[in-house]
PDB file of N, CA and C in Angstrom:
ATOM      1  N   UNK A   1     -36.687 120.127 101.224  1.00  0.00           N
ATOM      2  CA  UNK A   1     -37.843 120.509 100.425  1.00  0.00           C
ATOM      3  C   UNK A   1     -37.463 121.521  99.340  1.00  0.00           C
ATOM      4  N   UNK A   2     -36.601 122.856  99.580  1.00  0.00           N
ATOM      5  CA  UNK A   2     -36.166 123.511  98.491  1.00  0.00           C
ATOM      6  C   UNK A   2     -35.506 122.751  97.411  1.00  0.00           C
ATOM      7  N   UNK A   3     -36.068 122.940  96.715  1.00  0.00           N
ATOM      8  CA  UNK A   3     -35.787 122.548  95.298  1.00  0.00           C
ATOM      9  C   UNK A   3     -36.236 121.053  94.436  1.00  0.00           C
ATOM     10  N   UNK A   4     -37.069 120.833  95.327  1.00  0.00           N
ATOM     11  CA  UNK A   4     -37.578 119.311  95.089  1.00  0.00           C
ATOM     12  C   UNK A   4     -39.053 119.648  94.587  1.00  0.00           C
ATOM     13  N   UNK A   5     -39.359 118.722  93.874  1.00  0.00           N
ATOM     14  CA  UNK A   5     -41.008 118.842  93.092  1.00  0.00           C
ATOM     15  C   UNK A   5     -41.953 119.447  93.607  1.00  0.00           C
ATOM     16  N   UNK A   6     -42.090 118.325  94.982  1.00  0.00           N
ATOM     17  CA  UNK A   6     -42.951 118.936  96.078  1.00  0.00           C
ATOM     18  C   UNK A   6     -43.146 120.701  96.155  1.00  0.00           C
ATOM     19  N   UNK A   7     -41.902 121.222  96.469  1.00  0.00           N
ATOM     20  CA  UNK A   7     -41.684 122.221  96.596  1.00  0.00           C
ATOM     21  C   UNK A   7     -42.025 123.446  95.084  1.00  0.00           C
ATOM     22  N   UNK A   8     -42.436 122.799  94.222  1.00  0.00           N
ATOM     23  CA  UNK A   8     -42.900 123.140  92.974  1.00  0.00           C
ATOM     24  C   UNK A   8     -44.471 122.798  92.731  1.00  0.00           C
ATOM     25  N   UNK A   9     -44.939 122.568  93.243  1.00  0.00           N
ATOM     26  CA  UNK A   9     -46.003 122.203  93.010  1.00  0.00           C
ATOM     27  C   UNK A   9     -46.689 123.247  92.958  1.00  0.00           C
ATOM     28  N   UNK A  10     -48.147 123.310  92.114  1.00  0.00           N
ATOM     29  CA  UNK A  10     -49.073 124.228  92.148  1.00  0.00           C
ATOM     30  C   UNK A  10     -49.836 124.236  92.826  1.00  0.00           C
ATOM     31  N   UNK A  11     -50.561 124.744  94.119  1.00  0.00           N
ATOM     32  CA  UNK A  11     -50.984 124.789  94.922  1.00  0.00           C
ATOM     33  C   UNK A  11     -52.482 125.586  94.403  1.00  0.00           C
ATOM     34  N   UNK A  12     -53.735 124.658  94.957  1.00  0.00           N
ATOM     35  CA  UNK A  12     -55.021 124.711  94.963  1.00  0.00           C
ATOM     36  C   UNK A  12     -55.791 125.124  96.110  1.00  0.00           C
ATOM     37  N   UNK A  13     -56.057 126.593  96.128  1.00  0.00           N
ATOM     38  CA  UNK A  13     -56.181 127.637  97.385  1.00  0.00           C
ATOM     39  C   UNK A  13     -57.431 128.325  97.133  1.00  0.00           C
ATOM     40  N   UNK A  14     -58.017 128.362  98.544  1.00  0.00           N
ATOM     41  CA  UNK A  14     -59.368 129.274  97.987  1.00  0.00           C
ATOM     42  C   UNK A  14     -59.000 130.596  99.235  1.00  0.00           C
ATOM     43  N   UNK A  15     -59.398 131.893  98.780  1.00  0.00           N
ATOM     44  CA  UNK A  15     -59.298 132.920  99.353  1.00  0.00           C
ATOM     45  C   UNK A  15     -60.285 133.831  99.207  1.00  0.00           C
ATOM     46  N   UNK A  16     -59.885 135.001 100.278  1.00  0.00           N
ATOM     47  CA  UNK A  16     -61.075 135.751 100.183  1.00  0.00           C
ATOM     48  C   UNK A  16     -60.329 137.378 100.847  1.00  0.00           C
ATOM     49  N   UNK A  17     -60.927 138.796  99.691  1.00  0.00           N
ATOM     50  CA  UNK A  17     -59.831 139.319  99.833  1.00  0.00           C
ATOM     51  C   UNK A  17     -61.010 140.022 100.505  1.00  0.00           C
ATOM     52  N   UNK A  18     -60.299 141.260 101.328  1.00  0.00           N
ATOM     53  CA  UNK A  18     -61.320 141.888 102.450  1.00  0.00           C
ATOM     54  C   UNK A  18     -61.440 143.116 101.616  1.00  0.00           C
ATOM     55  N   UNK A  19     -62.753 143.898 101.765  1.00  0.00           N
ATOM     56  CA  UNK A  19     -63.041 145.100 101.573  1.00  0.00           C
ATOM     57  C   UNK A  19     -62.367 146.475 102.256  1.00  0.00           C
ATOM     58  N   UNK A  20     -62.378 147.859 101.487  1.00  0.00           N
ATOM     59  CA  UNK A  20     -61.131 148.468 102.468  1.00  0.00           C
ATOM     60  C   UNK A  20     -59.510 148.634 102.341  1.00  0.00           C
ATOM     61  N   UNK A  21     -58.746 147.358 101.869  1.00  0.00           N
ATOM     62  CA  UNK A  21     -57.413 147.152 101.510  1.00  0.00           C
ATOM     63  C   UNK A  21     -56.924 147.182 100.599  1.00  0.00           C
ATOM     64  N   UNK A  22     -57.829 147.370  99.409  1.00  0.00           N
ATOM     65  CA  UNK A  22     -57.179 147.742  98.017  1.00  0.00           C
ATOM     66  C   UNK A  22     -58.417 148.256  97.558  1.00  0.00           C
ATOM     67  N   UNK A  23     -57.987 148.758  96.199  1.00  0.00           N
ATOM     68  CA  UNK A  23     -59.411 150.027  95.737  1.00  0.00           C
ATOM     69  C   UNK A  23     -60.228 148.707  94.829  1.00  0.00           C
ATOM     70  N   UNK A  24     -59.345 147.927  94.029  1.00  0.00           N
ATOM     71  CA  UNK A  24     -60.451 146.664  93.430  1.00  0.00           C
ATOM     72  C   UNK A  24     -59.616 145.297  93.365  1.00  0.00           C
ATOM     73  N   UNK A  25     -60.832 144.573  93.175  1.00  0.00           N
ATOM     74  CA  UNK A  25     -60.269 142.513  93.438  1.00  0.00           C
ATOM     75  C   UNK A  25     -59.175 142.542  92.882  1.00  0.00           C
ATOM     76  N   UNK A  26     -58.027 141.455  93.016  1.00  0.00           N
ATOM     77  CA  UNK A  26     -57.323 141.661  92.198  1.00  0.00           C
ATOM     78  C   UNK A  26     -57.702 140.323  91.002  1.00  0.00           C
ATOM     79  N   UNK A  27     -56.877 140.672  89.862  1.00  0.00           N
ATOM     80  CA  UNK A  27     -57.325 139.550  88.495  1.00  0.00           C
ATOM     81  C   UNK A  27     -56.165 138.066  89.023  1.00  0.00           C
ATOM     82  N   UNK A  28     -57.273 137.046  89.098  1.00  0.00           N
ATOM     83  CA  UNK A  28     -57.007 135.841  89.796  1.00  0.00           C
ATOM     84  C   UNK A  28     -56.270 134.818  88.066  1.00  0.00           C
ATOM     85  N   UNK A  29     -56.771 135.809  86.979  1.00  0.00           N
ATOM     86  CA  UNK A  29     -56.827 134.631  85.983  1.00  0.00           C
ATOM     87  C   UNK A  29     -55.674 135.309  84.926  1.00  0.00           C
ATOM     88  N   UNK A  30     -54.804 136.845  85.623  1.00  0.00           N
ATOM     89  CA  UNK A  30     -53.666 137.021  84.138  1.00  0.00           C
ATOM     90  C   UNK A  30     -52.684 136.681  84.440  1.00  0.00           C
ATOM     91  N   UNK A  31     -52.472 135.899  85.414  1.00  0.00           N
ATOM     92  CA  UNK A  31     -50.906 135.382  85.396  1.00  0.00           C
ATOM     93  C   UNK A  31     -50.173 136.555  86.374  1.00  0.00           C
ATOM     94  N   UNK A  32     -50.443 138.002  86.584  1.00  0.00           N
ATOM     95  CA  UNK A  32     -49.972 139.158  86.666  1.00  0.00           C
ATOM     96  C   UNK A  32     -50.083 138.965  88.399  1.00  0.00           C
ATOM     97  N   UNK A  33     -50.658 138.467  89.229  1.00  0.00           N
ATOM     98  CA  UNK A  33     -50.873 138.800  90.289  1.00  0.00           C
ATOM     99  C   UNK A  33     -50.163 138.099  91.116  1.00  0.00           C
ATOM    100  N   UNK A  34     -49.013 138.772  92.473  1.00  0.00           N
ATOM    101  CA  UNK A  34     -47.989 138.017  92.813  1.00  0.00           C
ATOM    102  C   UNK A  34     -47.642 138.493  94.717  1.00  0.00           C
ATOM    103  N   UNK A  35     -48.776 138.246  95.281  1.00  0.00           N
ATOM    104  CA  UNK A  35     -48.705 138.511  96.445  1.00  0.00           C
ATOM    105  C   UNK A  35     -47.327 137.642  97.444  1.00  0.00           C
ATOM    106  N   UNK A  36     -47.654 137.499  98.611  1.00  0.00           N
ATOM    107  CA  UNK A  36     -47.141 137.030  99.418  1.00  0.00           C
ATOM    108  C   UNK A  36     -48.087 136.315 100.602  1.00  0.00           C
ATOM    109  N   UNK A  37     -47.642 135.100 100.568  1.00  0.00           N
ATOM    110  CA  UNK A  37     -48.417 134.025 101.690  1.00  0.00           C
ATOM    111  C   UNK A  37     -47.851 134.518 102.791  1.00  0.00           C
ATOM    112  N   UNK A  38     -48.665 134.344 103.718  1.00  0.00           N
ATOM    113  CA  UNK A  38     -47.813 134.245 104.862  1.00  0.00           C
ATOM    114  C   UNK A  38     -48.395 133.113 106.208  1.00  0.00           C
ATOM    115  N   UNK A  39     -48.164 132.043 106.409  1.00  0.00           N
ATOM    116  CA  UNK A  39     -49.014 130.426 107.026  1.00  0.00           C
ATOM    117  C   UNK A  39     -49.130 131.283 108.560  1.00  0.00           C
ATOM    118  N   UNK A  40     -50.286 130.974 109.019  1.00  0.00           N
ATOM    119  CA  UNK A  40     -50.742 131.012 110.262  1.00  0.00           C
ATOM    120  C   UNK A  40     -50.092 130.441 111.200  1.00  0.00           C
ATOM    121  N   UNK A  41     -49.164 131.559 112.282  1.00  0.00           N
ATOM    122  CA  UNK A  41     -47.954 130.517 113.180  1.00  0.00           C
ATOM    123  C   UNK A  41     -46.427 131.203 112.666  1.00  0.00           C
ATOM    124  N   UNK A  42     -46.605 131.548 111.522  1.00  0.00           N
ATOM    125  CA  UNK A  42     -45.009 131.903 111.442  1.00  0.00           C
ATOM    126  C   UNK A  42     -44.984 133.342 110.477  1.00  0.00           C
ATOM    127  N   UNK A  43     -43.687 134.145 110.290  1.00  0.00           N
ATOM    128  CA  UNK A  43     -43.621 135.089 110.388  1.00  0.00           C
ATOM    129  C   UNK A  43     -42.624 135.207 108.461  1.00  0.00           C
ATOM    130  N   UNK A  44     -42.953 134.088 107.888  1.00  0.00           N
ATOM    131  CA  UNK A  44     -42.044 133.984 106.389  1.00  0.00           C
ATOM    132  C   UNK A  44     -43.080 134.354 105.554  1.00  0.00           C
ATOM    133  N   UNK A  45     -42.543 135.332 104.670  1.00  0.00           N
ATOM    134  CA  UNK A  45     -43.223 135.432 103.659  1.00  0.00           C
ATOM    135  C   UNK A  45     -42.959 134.594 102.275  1.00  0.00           C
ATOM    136  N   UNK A  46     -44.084 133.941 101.472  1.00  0.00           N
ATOM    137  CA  UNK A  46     -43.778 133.109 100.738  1.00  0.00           C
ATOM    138  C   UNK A  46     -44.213 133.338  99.313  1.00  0.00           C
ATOM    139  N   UNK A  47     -43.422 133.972  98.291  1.00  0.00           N
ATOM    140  CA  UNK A  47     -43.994 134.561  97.161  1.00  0.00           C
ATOM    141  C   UNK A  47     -44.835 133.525  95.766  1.00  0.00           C
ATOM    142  N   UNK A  48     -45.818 133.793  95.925  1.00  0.00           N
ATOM    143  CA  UNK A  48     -46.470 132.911  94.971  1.00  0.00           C
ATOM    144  C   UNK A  48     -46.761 134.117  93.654  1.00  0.00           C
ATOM    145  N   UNK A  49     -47.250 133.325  92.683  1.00  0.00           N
ATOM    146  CA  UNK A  49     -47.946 133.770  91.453  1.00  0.00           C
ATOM    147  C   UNK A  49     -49.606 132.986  91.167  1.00  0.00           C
ATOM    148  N   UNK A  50     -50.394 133.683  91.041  1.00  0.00           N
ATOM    149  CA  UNK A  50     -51.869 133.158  90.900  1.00  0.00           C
ATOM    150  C   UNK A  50     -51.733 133.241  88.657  1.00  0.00           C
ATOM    151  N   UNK A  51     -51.919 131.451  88.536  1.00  0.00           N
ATOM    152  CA  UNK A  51     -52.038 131.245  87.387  1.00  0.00           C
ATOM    153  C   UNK A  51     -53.274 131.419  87.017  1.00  0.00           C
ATOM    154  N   UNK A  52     -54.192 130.781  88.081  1.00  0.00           N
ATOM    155  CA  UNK A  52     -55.591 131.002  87.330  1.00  0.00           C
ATOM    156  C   UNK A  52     -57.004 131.021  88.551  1.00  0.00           C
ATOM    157  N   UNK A  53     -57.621 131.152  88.418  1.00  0.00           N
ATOM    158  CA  UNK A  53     -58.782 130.982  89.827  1.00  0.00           C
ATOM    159  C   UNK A  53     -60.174 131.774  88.795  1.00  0.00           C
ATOM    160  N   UNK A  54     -61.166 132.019  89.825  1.00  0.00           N
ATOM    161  CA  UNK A  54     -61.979 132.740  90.176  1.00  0.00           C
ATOM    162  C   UNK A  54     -61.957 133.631  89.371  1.00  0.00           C
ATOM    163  N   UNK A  55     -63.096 133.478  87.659  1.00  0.00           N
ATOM    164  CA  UNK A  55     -62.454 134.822  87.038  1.00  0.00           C
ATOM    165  C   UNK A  55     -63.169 136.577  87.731  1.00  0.00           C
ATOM    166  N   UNK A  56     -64.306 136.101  88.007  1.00  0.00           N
ATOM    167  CA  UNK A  56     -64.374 137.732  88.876  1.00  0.00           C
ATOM    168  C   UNK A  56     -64.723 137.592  90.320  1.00  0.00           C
ATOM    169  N   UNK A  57     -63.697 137.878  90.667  1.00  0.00           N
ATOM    170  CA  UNK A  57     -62.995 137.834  92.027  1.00  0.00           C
ATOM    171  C   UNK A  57     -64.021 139.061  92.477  1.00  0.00           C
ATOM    172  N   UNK A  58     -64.828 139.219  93.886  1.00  0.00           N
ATOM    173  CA  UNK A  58     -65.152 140.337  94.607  1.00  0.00           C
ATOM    174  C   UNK A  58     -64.828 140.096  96.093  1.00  0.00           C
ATOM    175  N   UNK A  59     -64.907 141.191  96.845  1.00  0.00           N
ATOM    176  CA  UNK A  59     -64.579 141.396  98.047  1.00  0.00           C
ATOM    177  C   UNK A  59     -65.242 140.875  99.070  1.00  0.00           C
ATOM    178  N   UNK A  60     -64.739 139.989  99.409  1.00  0.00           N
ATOM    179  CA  UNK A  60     -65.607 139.707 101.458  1.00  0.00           C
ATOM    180  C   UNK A  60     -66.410 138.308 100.789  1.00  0.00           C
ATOM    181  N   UNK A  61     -65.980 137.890  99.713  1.00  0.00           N
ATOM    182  CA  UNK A  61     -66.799 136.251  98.638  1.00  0.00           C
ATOM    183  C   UNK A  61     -65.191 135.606  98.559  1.00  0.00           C
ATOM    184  N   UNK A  62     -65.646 133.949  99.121  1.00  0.00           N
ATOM    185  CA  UNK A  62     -64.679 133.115  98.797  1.00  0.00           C
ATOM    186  C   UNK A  62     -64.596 132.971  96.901  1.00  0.00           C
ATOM    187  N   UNK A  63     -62.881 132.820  97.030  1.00  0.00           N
ATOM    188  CA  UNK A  63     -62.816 133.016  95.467  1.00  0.00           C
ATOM    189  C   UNK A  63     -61.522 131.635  95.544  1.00  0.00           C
ATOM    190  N   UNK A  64     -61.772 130.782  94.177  1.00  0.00           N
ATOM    191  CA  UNK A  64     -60.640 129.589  94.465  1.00  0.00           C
ATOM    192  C   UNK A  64     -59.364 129.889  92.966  1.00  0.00           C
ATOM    193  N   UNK A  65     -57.979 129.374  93.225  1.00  0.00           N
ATOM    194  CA  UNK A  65     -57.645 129.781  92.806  1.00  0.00           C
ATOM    195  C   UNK A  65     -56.234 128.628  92.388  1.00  0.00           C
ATOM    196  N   UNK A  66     -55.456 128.442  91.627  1.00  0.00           N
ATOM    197  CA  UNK A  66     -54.139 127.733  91.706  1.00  0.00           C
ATOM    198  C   UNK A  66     -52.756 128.498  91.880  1.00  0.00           C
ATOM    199  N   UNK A  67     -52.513 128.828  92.404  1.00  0.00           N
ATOM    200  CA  UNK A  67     -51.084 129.599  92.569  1.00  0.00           C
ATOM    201  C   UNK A  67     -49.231 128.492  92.743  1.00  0.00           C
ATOM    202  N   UNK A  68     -48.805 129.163  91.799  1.00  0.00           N
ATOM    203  CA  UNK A  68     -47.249 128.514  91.930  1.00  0.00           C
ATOM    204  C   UNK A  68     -45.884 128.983  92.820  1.00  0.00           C
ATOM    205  N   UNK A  69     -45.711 128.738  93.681  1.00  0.00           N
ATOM    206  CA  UNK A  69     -44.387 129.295  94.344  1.00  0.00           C
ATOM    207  C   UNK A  69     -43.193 129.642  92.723  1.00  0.00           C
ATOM    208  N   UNK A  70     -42.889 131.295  93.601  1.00  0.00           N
ATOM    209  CA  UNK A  70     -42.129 131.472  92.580  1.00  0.00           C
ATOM    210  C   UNK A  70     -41.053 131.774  93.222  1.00  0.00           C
ATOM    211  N   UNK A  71     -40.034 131.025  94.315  1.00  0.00           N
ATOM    212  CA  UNK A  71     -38.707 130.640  94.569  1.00  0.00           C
ATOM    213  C   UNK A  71     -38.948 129.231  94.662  1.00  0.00           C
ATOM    214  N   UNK A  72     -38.896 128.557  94.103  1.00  0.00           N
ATOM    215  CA  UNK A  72     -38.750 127.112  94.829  1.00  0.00           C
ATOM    216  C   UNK A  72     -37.663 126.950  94.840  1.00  0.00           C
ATOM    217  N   UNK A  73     -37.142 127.295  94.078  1.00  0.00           N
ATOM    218  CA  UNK A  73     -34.756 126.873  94.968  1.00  0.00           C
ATOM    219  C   UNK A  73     -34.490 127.443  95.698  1.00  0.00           C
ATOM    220  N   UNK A  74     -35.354 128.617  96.086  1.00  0.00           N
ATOM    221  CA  UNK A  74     -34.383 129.207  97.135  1.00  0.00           C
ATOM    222  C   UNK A  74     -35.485 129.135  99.083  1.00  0.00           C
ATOM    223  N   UNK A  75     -36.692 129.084  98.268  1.00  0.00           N
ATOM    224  CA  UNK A  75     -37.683 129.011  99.624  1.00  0.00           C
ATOM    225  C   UNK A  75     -38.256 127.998 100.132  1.00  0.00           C
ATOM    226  N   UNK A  76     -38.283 127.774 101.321  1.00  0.00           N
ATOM    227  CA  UNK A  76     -38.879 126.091 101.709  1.00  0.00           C
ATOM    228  C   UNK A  76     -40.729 126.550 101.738  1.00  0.00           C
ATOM    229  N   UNK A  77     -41.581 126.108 100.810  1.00  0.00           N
ATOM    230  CA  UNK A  77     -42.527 125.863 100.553  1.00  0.00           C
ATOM    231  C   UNK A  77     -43.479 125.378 101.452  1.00  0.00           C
ATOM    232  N   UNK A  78     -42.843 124.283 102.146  1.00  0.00           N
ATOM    233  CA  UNK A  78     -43.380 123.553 103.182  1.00  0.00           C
ATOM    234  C   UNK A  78     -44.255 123.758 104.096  1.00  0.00           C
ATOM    235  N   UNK A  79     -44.827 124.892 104.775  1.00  0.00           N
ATOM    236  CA  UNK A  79     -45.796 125.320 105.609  1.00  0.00           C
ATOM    237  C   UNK A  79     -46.531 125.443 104.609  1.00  0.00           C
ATOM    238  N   UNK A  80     -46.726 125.708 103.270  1.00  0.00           N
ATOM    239  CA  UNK A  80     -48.393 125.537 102.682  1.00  0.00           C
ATOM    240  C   UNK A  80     -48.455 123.924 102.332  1.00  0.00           C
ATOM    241  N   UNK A  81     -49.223 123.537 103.782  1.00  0.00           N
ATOM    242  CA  UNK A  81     -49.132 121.946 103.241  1.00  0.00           C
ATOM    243  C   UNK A  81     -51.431 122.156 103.583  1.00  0.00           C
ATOM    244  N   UNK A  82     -51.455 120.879 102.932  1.00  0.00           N
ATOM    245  CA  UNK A  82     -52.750 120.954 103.069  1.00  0.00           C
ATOM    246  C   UNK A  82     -53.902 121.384 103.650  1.00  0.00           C
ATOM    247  N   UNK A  83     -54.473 122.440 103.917  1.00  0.00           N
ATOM    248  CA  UNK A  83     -54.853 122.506 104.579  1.00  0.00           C
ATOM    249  C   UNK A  83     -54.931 124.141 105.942  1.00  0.00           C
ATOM    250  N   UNK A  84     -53.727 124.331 105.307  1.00  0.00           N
ATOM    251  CA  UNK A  84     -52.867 125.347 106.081  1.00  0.00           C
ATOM    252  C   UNK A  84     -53.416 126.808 105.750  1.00  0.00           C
ATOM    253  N   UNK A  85     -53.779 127.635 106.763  1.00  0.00           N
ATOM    254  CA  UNK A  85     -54.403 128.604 106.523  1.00  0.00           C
ATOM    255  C   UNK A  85     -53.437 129.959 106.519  1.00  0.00           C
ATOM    256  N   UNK A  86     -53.917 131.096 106.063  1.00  0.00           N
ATOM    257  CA  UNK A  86     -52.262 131.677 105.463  1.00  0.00           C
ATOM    258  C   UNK A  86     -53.021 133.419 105.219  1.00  0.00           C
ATOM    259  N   UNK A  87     -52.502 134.259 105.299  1.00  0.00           N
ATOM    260  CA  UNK A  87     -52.722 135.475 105.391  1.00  0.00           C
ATOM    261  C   UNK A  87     -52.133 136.167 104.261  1.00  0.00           C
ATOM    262  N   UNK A  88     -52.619 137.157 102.967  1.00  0.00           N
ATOM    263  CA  UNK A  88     -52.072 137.393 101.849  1.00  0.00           C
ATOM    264  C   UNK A  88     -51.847 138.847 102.205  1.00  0.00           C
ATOM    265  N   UNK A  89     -50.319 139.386 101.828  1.00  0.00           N
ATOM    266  CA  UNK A  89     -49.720 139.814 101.753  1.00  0.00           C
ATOM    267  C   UNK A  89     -49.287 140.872 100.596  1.00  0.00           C
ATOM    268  N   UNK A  90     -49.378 141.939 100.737  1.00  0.00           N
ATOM    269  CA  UNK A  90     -49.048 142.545  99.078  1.00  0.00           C
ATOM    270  C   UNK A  90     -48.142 143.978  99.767  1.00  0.00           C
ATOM    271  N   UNK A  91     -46.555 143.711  99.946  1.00  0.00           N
ATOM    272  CA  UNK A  91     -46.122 144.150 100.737  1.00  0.00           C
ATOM    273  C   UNK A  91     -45.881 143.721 101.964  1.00  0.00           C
ATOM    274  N   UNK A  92     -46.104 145.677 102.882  1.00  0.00           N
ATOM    275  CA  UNK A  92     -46.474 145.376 104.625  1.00  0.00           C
ATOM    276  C   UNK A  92     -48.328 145.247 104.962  1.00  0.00           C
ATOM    277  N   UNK A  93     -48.944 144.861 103.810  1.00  0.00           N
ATOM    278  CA  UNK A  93     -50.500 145.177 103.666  1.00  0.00           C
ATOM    279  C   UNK A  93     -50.836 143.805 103.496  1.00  0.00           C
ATOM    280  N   UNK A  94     -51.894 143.581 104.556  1.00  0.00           N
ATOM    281  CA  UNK A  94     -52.648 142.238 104.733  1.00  0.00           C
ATOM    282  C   UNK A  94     -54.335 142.468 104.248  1.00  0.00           C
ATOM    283  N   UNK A  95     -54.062 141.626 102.474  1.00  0.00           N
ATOM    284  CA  UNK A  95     -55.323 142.131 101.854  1.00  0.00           C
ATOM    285  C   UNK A  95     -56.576 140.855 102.298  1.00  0.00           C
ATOM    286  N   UNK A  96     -56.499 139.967 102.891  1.00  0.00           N
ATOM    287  CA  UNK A  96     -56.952 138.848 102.675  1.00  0.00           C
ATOM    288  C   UNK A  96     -56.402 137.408 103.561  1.00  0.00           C
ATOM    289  N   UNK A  97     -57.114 136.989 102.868  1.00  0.00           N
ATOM    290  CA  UNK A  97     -56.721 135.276 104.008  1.00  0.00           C
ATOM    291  C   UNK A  97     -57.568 133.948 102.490  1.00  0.00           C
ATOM    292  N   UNK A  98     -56.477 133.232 103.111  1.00  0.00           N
ATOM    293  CA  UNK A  98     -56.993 131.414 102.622  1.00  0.00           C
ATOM    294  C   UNK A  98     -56.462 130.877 103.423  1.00  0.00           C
ATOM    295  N   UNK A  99     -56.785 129.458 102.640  1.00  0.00           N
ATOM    296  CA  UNK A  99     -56.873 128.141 102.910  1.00  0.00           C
ATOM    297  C   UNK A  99     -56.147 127.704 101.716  1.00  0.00           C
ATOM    298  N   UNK A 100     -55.164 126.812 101.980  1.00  0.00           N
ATOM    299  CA  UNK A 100     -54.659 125.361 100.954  1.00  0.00           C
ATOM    300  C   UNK A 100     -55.557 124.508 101.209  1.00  0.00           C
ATOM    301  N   UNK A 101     -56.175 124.264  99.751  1.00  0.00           N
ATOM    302  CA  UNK A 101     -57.329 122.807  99.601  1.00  0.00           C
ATOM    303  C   UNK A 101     -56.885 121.708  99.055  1.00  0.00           C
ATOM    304  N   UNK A 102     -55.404 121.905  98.105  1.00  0.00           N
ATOM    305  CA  UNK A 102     -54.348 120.581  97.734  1.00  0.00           C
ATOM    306  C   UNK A 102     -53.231 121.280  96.472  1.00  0.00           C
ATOM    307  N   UNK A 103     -53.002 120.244  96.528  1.00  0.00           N
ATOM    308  CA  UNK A 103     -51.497 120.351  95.369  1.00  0.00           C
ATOM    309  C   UNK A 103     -51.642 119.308  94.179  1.00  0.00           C
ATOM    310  N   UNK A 104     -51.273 120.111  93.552  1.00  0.00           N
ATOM    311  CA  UNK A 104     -50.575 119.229  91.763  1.00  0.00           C
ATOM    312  C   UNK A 104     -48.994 119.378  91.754  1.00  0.00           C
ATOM    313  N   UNK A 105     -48.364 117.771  92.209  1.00  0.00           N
ATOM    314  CA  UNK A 105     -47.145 117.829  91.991  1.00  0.00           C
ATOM    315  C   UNK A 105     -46.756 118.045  90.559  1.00  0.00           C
ATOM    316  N   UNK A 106     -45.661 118.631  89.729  1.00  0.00           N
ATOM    317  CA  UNK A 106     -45.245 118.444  88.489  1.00  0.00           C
ATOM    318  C   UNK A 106     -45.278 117.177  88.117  1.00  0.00           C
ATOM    319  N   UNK A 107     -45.593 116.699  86.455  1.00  0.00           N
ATOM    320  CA  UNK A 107     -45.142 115.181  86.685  1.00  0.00           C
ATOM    321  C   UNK A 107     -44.054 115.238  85.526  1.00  0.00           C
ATOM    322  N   UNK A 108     -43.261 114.194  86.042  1.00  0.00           N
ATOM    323  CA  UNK A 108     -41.841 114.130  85.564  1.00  0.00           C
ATOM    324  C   UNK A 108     -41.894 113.297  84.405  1.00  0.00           C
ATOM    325  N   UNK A 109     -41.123 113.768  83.258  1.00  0.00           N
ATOM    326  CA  UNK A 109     -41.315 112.714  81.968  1.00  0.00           C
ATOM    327  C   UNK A 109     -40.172 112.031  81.972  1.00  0.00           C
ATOM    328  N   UNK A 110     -40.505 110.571  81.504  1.00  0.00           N
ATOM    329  CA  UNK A 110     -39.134 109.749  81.884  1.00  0.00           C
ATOM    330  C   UNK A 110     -38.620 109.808  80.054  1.00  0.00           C
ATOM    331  N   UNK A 111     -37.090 110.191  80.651  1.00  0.00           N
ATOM    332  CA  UNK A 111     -36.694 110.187  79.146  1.00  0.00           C
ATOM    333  C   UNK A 111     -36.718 108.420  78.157  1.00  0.00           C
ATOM    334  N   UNK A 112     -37.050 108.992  77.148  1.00  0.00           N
ATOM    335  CA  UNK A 112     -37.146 107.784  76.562  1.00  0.00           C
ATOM    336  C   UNK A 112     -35.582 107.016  75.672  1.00  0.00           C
ATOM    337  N   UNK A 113     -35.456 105.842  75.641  1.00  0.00           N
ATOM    338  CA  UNK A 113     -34.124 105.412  75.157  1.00  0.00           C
ATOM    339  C   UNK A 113     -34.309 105.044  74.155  1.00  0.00           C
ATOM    340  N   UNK A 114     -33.132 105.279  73.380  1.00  0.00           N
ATOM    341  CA  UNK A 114     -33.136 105.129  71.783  1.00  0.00           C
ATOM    342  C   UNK A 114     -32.019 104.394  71.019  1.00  0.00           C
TER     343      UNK A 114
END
């Protein structure tokens, strides 16, 4: 799975960050926000980037969002598979929880011959 499309894909996640764990929401829509997954069952942390979601995000309200794994060569992706529920991470600090609701594989352009 490292390093394969799959493993690139943008992932379509809805979350919800808890009140208490940080002083405000964080911004779902500047590109800037870069927690850590962590799948229900195992103990890997999995660094994503939130491209876009939910533009005002509040506390203890489901908020949806697209986020991109940002190792895919080096991290197996694979436990956020559909469905998979996952605990967010910012640090040793557990701000929140989702759900994977699906994926957008990359799509590959076939070179053209000339």
């Amino acid at each position: 799975m490292i390093g394969t499309d799959e493993n690139r894909a943008v992932l379509h996640v809805e979350v919800v960050f808890w009140s208490g764990k940080r002083k405000t929401p964080p911004s779902l829509v500047s590109g800037k926000y870069r927690p850590h997954f962590v799948v229900t069952g195992t103990t890997e942390y999995l660094g994503v980037c939130f491209l876009d979601g939910t533009e005002r995000c509040a506390f203890d309200e489901t908020a949806l969002g697209n986020v991109q794994p940002l190792y895919p060569d080096t991290v197996d992706y694979g436990p956020l598979e559909n469905n998979a529920e996952f605990l967010i991470y910012e640090g040793a600090n557990v701000v929140g929880k989702g759900r994977v609701l699906g994926r957008t594989i990359p799509y590959k352009v076939k070179p053209q011959r000339k």
